[in-house]
PDB file of N, CA and C in Angstrom:
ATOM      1  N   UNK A   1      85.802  72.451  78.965  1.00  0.00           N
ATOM      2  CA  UNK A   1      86.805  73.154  78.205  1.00  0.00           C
ATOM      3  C   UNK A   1      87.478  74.176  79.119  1.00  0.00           C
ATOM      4  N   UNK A   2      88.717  74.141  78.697  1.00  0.00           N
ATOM      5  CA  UNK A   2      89.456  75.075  79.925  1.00  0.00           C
ATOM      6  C   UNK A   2      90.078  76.550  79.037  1.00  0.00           C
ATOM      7  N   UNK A   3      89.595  76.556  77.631  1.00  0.00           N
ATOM      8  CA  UNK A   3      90.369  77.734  77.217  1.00  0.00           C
ATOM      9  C   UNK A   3      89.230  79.068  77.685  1.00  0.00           C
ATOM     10  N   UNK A   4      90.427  80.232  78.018  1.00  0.00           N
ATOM     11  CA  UNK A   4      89.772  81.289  77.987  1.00  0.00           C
ATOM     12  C   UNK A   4      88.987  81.936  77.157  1.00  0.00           C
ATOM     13  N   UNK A   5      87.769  83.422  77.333  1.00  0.00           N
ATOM     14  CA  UNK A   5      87.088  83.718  76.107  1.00  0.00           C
ATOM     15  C   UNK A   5      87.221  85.183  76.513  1.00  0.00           C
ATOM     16  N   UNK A   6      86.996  85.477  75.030  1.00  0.00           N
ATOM     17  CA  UNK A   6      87.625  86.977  74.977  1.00  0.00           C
ATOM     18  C   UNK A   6      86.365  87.445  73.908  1.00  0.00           C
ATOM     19  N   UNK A   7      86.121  88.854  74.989  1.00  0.00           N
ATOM     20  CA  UNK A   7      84.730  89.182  74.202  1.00  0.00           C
ATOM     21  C   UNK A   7      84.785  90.646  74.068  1.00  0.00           C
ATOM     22  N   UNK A   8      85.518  91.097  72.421  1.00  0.00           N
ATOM     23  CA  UNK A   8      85.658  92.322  72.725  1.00  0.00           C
ATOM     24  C   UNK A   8      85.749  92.538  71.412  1.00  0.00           C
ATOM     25  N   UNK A   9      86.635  94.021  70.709  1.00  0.00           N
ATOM     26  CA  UNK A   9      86.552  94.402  69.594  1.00  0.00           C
ATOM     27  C   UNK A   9      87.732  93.241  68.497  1.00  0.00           C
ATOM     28  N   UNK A  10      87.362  93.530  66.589  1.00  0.00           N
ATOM     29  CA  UNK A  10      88.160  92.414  66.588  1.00  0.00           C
ATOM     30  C   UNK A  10      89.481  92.517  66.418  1.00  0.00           C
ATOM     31  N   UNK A  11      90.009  93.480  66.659  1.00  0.00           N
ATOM     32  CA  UNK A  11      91.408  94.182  66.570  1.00  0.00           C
ATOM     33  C   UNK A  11      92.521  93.182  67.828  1.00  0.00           C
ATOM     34  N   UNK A  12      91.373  93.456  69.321  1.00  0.00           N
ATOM     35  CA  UNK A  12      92.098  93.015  70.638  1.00  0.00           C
ATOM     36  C   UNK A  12      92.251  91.492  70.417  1.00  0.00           C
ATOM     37  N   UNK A  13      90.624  91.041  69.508  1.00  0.00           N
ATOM     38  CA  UNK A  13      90.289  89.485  69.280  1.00  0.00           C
ATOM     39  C   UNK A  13      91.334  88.810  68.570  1.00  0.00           C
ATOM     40  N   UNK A  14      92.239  89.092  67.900  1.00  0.00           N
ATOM     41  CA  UNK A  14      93.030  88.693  67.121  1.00  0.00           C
ATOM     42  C   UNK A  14      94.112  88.348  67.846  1.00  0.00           C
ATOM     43  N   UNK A  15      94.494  89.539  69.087  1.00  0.00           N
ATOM     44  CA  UNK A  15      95.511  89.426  70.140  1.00  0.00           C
ATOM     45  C   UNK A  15      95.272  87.940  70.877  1.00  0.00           C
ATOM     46  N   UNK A  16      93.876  87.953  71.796  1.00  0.00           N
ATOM     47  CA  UNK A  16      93.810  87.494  72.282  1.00  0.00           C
ATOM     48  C   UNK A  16      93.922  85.738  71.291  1.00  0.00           C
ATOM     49  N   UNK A  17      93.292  85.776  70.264  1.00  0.00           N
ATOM     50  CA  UNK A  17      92.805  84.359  69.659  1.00  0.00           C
ATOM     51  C   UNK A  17      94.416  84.022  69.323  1.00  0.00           C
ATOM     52  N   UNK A  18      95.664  84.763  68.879  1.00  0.00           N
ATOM     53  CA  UNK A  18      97.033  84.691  68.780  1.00  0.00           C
ATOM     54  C   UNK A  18      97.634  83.805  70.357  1.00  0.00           C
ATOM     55  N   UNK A  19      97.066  83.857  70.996  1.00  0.00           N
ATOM     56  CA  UNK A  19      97.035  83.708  72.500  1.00  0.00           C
ATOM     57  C   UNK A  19      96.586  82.197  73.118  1.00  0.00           C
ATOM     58  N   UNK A  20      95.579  81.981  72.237  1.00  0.00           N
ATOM     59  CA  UNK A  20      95.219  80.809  72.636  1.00  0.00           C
ATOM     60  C   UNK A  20      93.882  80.688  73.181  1.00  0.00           C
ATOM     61  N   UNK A  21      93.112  82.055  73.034  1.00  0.00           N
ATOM     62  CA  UNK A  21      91.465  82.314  73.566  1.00  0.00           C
ATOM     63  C   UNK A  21      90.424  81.774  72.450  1.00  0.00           C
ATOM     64  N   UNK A  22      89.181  81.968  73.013  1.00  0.00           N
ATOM     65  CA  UNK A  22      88.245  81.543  72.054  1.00  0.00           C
ATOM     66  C   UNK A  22      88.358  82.954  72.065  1.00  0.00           C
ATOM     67  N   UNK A  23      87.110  83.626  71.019  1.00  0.00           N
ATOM     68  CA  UNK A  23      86.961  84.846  70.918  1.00  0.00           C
ATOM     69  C   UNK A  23      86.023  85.201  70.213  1.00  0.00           C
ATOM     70  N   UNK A  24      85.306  86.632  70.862  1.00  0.00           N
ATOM     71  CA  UNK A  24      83.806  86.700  70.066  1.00  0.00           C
ATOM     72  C   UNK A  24      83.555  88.394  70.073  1.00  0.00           C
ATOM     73  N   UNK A  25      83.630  88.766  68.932  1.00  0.00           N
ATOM     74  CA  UNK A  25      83.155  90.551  68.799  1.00  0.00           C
ATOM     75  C   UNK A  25      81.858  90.359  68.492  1.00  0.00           C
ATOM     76  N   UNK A  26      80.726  90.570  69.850  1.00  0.00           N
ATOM     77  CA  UNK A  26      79.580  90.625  69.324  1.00  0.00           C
ATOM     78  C   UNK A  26      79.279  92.474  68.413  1.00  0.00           C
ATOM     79  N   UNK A  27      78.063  91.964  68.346  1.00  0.00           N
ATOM     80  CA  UNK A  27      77.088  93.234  67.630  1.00  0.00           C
ATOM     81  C   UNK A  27      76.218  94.086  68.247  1.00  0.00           C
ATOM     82  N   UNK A  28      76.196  95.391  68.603  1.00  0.00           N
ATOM     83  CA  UNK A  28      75.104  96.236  69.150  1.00  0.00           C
ATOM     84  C   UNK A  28      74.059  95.031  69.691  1.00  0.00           C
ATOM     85  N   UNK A  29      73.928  94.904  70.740  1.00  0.00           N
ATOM     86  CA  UNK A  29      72.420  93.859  71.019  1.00  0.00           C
ATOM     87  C   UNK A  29      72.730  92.776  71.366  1.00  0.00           C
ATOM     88  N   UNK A  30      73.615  92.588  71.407  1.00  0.00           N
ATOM     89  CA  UNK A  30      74.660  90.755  71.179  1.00  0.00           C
ATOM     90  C   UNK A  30      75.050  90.313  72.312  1.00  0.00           C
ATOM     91  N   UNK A  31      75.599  91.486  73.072  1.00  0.00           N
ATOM     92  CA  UNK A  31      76.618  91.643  73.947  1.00  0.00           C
ATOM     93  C   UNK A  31      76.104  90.543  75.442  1.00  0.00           C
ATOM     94  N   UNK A  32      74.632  90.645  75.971  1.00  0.00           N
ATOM     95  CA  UNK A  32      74.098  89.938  77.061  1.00  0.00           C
ATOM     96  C   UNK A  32      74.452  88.607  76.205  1.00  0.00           C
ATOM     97  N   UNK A  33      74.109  88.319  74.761  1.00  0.00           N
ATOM     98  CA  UNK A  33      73.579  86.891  74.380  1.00  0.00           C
ATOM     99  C   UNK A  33      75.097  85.943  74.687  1.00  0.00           C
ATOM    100  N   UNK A  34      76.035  86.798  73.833  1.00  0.00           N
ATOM    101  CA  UNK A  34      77.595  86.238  73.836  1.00  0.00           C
ATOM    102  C   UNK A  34      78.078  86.309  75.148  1.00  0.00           C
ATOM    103  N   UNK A  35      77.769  87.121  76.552  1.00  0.00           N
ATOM    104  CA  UNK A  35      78.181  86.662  77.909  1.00  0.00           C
ATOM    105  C   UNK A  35      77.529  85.667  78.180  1.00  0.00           C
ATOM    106  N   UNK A  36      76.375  84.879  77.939  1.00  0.00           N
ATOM    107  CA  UNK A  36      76.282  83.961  78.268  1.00  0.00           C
ATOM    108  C   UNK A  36      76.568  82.609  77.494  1.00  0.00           C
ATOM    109  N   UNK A  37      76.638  82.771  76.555  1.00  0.00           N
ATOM    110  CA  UNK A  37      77.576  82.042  75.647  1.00  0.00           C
ATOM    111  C   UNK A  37      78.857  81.441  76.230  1.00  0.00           C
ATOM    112  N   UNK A  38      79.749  82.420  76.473  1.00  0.00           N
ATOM    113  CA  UNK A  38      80.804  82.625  77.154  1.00  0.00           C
ATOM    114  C   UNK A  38      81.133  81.986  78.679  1.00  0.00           C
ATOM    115  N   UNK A  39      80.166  82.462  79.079  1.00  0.00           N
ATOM    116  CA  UNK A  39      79.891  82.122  80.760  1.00  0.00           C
ATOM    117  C   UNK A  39      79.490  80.443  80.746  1.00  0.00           C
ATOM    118  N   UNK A  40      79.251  80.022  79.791  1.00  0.00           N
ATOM    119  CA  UNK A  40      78.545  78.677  79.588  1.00  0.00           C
ATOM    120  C   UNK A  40      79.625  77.585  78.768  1.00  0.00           C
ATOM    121  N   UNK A  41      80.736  77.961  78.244  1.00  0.00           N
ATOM    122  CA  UNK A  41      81.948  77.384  77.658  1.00  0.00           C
ATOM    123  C   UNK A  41      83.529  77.614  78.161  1.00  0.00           C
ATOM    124  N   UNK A  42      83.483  78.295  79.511  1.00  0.00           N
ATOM    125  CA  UNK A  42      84.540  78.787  79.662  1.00  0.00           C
ATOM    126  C   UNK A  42      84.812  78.842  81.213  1.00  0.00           C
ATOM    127  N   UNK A  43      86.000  78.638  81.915  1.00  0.00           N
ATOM    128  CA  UNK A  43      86.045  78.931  83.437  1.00  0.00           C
ATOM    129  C   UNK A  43      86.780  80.656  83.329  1.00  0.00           C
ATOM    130  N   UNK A  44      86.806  81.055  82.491  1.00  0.00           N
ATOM    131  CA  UNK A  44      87.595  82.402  82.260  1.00  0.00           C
ATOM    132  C   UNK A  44      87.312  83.160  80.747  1.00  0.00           C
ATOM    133  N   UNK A  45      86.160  84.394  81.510  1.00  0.00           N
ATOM    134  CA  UNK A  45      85.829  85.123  80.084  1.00  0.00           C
ATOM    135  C   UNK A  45      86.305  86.888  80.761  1.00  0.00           C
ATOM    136  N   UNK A  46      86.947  87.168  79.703  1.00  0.00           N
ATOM    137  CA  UNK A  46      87.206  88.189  79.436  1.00  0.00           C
ATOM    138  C   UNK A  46      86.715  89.407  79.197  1.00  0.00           C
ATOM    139  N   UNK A  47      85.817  90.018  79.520  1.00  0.00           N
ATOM    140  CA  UNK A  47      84.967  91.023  78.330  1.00  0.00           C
ATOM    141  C   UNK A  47      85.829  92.800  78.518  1.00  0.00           C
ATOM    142  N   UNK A  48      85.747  93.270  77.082  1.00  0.00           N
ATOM    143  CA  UNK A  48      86.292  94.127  76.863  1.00  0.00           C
ATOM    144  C   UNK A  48      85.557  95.520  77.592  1.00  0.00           C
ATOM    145  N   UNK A  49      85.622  96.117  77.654  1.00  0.00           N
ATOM    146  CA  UNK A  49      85.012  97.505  78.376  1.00  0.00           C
ATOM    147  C   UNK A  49      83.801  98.096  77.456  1.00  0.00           C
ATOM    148  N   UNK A  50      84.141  98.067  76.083  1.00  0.00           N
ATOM    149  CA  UNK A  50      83.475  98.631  75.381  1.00  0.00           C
ATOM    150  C   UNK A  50      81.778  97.319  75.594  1.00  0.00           C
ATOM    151  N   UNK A  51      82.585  96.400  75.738  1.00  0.00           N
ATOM    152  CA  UNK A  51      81.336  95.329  75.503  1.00  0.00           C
ATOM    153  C   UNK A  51      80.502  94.869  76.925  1.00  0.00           C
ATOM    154  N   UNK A  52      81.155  95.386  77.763  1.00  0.00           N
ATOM    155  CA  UNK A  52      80.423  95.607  79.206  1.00  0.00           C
ATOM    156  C   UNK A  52      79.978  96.638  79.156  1.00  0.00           C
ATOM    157  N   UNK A  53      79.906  97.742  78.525  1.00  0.00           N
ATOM    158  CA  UNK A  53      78.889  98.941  78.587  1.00  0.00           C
ATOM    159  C   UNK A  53      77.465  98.492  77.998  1.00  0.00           C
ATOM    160  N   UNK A  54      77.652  96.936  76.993  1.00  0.00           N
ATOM    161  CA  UNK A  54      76.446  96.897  76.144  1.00  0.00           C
ATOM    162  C   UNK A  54      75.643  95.905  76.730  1.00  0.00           C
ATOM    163  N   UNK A  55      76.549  95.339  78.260  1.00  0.00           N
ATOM    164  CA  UNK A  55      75.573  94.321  78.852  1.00  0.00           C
ATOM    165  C   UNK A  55      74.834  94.647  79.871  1.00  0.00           C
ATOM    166  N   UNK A  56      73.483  94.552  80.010  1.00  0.00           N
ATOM    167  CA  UNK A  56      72.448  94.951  80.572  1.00  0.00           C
ATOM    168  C   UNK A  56      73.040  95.096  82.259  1.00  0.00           C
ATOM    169  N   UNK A  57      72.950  95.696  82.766  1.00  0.00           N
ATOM    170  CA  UNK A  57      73.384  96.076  84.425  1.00  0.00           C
ATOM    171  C   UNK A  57      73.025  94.586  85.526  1.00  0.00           C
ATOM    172  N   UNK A  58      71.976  94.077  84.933  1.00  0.00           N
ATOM    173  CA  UNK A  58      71.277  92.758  85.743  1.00  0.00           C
ATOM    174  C   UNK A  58      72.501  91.270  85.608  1.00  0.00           C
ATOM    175  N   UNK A  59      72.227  91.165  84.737  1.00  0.00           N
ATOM    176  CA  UNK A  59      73.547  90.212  83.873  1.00  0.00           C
ATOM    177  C   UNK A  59      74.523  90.514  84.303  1.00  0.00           C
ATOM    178  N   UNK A  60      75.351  91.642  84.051  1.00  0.00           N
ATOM    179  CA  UNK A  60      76.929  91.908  84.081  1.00  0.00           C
ATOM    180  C   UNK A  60      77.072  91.685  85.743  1.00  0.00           C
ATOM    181  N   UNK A  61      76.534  92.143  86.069  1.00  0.00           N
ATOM    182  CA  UNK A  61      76.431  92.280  88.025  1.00  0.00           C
ATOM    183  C   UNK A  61      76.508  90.603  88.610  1.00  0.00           C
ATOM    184  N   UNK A  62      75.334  89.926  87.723  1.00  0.00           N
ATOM    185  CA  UNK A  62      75.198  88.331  88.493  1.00  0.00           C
ATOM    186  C   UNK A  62      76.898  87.860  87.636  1.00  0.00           C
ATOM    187  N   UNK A  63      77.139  88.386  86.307  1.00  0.00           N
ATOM    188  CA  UNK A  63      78.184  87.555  86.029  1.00  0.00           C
ATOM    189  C   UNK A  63      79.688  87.655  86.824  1.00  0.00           C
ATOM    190  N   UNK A  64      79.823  89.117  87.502  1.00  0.00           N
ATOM    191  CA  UNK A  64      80.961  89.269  87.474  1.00  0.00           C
ATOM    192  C   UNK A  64      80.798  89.094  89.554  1.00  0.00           C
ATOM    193  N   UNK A  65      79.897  88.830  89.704  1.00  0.00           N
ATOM    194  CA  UNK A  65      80.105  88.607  91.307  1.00  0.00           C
ATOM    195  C   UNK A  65      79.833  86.966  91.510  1.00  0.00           C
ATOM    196  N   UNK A  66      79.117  86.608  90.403  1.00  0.00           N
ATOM    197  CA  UNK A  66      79.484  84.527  90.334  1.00  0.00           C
ATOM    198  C   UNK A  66      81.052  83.948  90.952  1.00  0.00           C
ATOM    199  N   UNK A  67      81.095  83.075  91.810  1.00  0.00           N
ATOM    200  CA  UNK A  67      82.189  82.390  91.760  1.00  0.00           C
ATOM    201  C   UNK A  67      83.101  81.700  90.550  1.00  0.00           C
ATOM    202  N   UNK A  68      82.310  81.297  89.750  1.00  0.00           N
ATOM    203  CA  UNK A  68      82.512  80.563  88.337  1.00  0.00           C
ATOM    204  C   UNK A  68      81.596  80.715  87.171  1.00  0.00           C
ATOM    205  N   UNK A  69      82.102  81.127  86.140  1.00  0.00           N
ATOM    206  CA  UNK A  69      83.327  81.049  86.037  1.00  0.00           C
ATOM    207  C   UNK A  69      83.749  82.361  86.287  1.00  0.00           C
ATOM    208  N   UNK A  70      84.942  82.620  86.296  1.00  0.00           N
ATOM    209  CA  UNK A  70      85.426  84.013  86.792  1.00  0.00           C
ATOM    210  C   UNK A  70      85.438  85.359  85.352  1.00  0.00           C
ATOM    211  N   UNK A  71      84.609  85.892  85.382  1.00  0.00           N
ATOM    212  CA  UNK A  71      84.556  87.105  84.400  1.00  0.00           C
ATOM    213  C   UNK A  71      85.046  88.470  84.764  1.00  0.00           C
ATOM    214  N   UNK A  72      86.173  88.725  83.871  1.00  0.00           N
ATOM    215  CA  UNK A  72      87.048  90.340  84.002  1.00  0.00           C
ATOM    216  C   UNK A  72      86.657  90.655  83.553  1.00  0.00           C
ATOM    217  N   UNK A  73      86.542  92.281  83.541  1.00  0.00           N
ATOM    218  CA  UNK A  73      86.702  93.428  82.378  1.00  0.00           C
ATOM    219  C   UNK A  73      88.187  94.087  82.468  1.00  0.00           C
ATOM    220  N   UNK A  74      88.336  94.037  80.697  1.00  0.00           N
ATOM    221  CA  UNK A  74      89.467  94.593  80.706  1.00  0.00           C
ATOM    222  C   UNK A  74      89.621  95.497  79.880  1.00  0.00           C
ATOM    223  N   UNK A  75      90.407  96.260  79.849  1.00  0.00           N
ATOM    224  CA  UNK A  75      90.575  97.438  79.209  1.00  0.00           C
ATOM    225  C   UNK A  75      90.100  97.543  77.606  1.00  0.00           C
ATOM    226  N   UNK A  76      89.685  98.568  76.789  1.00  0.00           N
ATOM    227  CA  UNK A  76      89.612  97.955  75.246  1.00  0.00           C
ATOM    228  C   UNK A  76      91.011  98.651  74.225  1.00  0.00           C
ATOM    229  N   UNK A  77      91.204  98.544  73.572  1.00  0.00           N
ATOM    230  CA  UNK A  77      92.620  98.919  72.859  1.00  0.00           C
ATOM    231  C   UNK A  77      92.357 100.472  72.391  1.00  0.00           C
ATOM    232  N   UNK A  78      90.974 100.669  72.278  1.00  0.00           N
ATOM    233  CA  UNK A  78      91.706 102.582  71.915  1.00  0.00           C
ATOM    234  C   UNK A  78      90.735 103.316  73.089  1.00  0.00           C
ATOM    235  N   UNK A  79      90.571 102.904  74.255  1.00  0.00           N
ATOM    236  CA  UNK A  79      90.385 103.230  75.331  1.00  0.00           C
ATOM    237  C   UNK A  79      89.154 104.104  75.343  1.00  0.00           C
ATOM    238  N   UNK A  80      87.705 104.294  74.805  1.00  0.00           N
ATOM    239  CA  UNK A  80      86.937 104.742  74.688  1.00  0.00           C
ATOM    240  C   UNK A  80      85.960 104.664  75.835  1.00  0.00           C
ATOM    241  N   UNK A  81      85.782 103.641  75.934  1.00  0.00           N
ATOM    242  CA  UNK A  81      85.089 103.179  77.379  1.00  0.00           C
ATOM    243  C   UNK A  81      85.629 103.105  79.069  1.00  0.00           C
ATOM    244  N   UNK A  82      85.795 104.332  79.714  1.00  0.00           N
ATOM    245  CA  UNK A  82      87.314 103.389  80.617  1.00  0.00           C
ATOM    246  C   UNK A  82      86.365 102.517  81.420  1.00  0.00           C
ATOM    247  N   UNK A  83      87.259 101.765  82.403  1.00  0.00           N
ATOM    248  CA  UNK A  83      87.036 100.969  83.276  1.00  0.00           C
ATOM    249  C   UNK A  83      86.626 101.512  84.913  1.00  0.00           C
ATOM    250  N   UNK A  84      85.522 100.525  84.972  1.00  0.00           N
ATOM    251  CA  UNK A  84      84.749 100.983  86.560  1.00  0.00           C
ATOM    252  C   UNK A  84      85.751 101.618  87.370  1.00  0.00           C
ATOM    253  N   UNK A  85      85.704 102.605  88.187  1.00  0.00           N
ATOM    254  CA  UNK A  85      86.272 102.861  89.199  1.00  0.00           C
ATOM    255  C   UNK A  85      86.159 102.165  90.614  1.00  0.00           C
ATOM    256  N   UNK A  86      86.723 100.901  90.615  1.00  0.00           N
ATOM    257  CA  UNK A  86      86.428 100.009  92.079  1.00  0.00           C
ATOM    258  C   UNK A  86      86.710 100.678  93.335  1.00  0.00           C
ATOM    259  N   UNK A  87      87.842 101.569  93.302  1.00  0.00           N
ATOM    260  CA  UNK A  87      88.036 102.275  94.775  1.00  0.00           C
ATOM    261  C   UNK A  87      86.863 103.272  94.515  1.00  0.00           C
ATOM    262  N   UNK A  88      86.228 103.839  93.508  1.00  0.00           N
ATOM    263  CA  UNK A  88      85.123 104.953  94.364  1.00  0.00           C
ATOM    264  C   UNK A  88      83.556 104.285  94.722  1.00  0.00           C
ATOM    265  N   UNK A  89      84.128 102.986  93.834  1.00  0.00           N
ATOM    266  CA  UNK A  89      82.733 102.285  93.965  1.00  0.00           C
ATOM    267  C   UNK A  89      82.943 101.992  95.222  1.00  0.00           C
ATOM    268  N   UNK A  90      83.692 100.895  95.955  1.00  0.00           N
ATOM    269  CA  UNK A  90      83.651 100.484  97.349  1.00  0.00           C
ATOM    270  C   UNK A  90      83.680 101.810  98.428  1.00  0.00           C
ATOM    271  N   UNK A  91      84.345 102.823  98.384  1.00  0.00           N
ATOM    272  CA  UNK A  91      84.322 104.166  99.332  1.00  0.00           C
ATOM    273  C   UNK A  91      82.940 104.241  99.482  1.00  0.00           C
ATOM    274  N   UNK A  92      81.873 104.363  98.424  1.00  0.00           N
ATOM    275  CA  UNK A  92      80.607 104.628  98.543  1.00  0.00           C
ATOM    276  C   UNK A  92      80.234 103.614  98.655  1.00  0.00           C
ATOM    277  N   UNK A  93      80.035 102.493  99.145  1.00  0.00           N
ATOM    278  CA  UNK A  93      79.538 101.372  99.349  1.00  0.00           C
ATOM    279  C   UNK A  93      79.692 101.456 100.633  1.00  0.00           C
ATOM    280  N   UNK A  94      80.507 101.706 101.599  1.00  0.00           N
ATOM    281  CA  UNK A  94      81.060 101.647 102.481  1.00  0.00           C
ATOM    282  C   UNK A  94      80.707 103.054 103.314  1.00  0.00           C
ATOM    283  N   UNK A  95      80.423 104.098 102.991  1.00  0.00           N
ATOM    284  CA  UNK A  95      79.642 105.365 103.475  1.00  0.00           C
ATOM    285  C   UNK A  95      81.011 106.279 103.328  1.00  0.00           C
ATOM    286  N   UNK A  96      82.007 106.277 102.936  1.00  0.00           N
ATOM    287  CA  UNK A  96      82.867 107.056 102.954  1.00  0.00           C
ATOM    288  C   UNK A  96      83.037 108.388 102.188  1.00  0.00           C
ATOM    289  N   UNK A  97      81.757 107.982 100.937  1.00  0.00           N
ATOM    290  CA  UNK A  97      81.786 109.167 100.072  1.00  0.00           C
ATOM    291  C   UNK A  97      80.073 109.809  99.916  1.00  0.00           C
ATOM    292  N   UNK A  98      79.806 110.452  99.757  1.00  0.00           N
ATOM    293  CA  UNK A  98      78.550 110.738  99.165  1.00  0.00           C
ATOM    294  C   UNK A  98      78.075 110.206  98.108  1.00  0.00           C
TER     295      UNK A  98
END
């Protein structure tokens, strides 16, 4: 299957499923079960910010550095959660920051 999946609140889900995504607002606890759900039906999953805060650090890490399928995080619609900071993450990866 080649459609995208969108794993976030169901406000964005509606956007996205208008769109042409599959789409899944998990539940407190849900969040690891439905990335792999996702990761297992899809070459392109989506997950919302709010719903990458609820996936365990082990998981989110193997999912989003996998070659395939390719997993974003993207922003969530009333912006509660923001999004990783990749330039301070790599600076400190790299010894540039403390």
């Amino acid at each position: 299957m080649s459609t995208p999946v969108y794993l976030g609140d169901e406000v964005s889900a509606a956007g996205y499923r208008l769109a042409g995504a599959l789409v899944r607002s998990p539940q407190a606890g849900e969040e690891t079960a439905a990335l792999a759900w996702a990761r297992a039906r899809s070459p392109l999953v989506l997950v919302s910010a709010a719903v990458a805060a609820g996936i365990g650090a082990g998981a989110l890490r193997t999912a989003l550095a996998a070659l395939a399928p390719l997993v974003l995080i993207v922003p969530e619609l009333h912006g509660e959660v923001p999004l990783p900071d990749l330039a301070a993450r790599l600076r400190a990866q790299l010894g540039l920051e403390a």
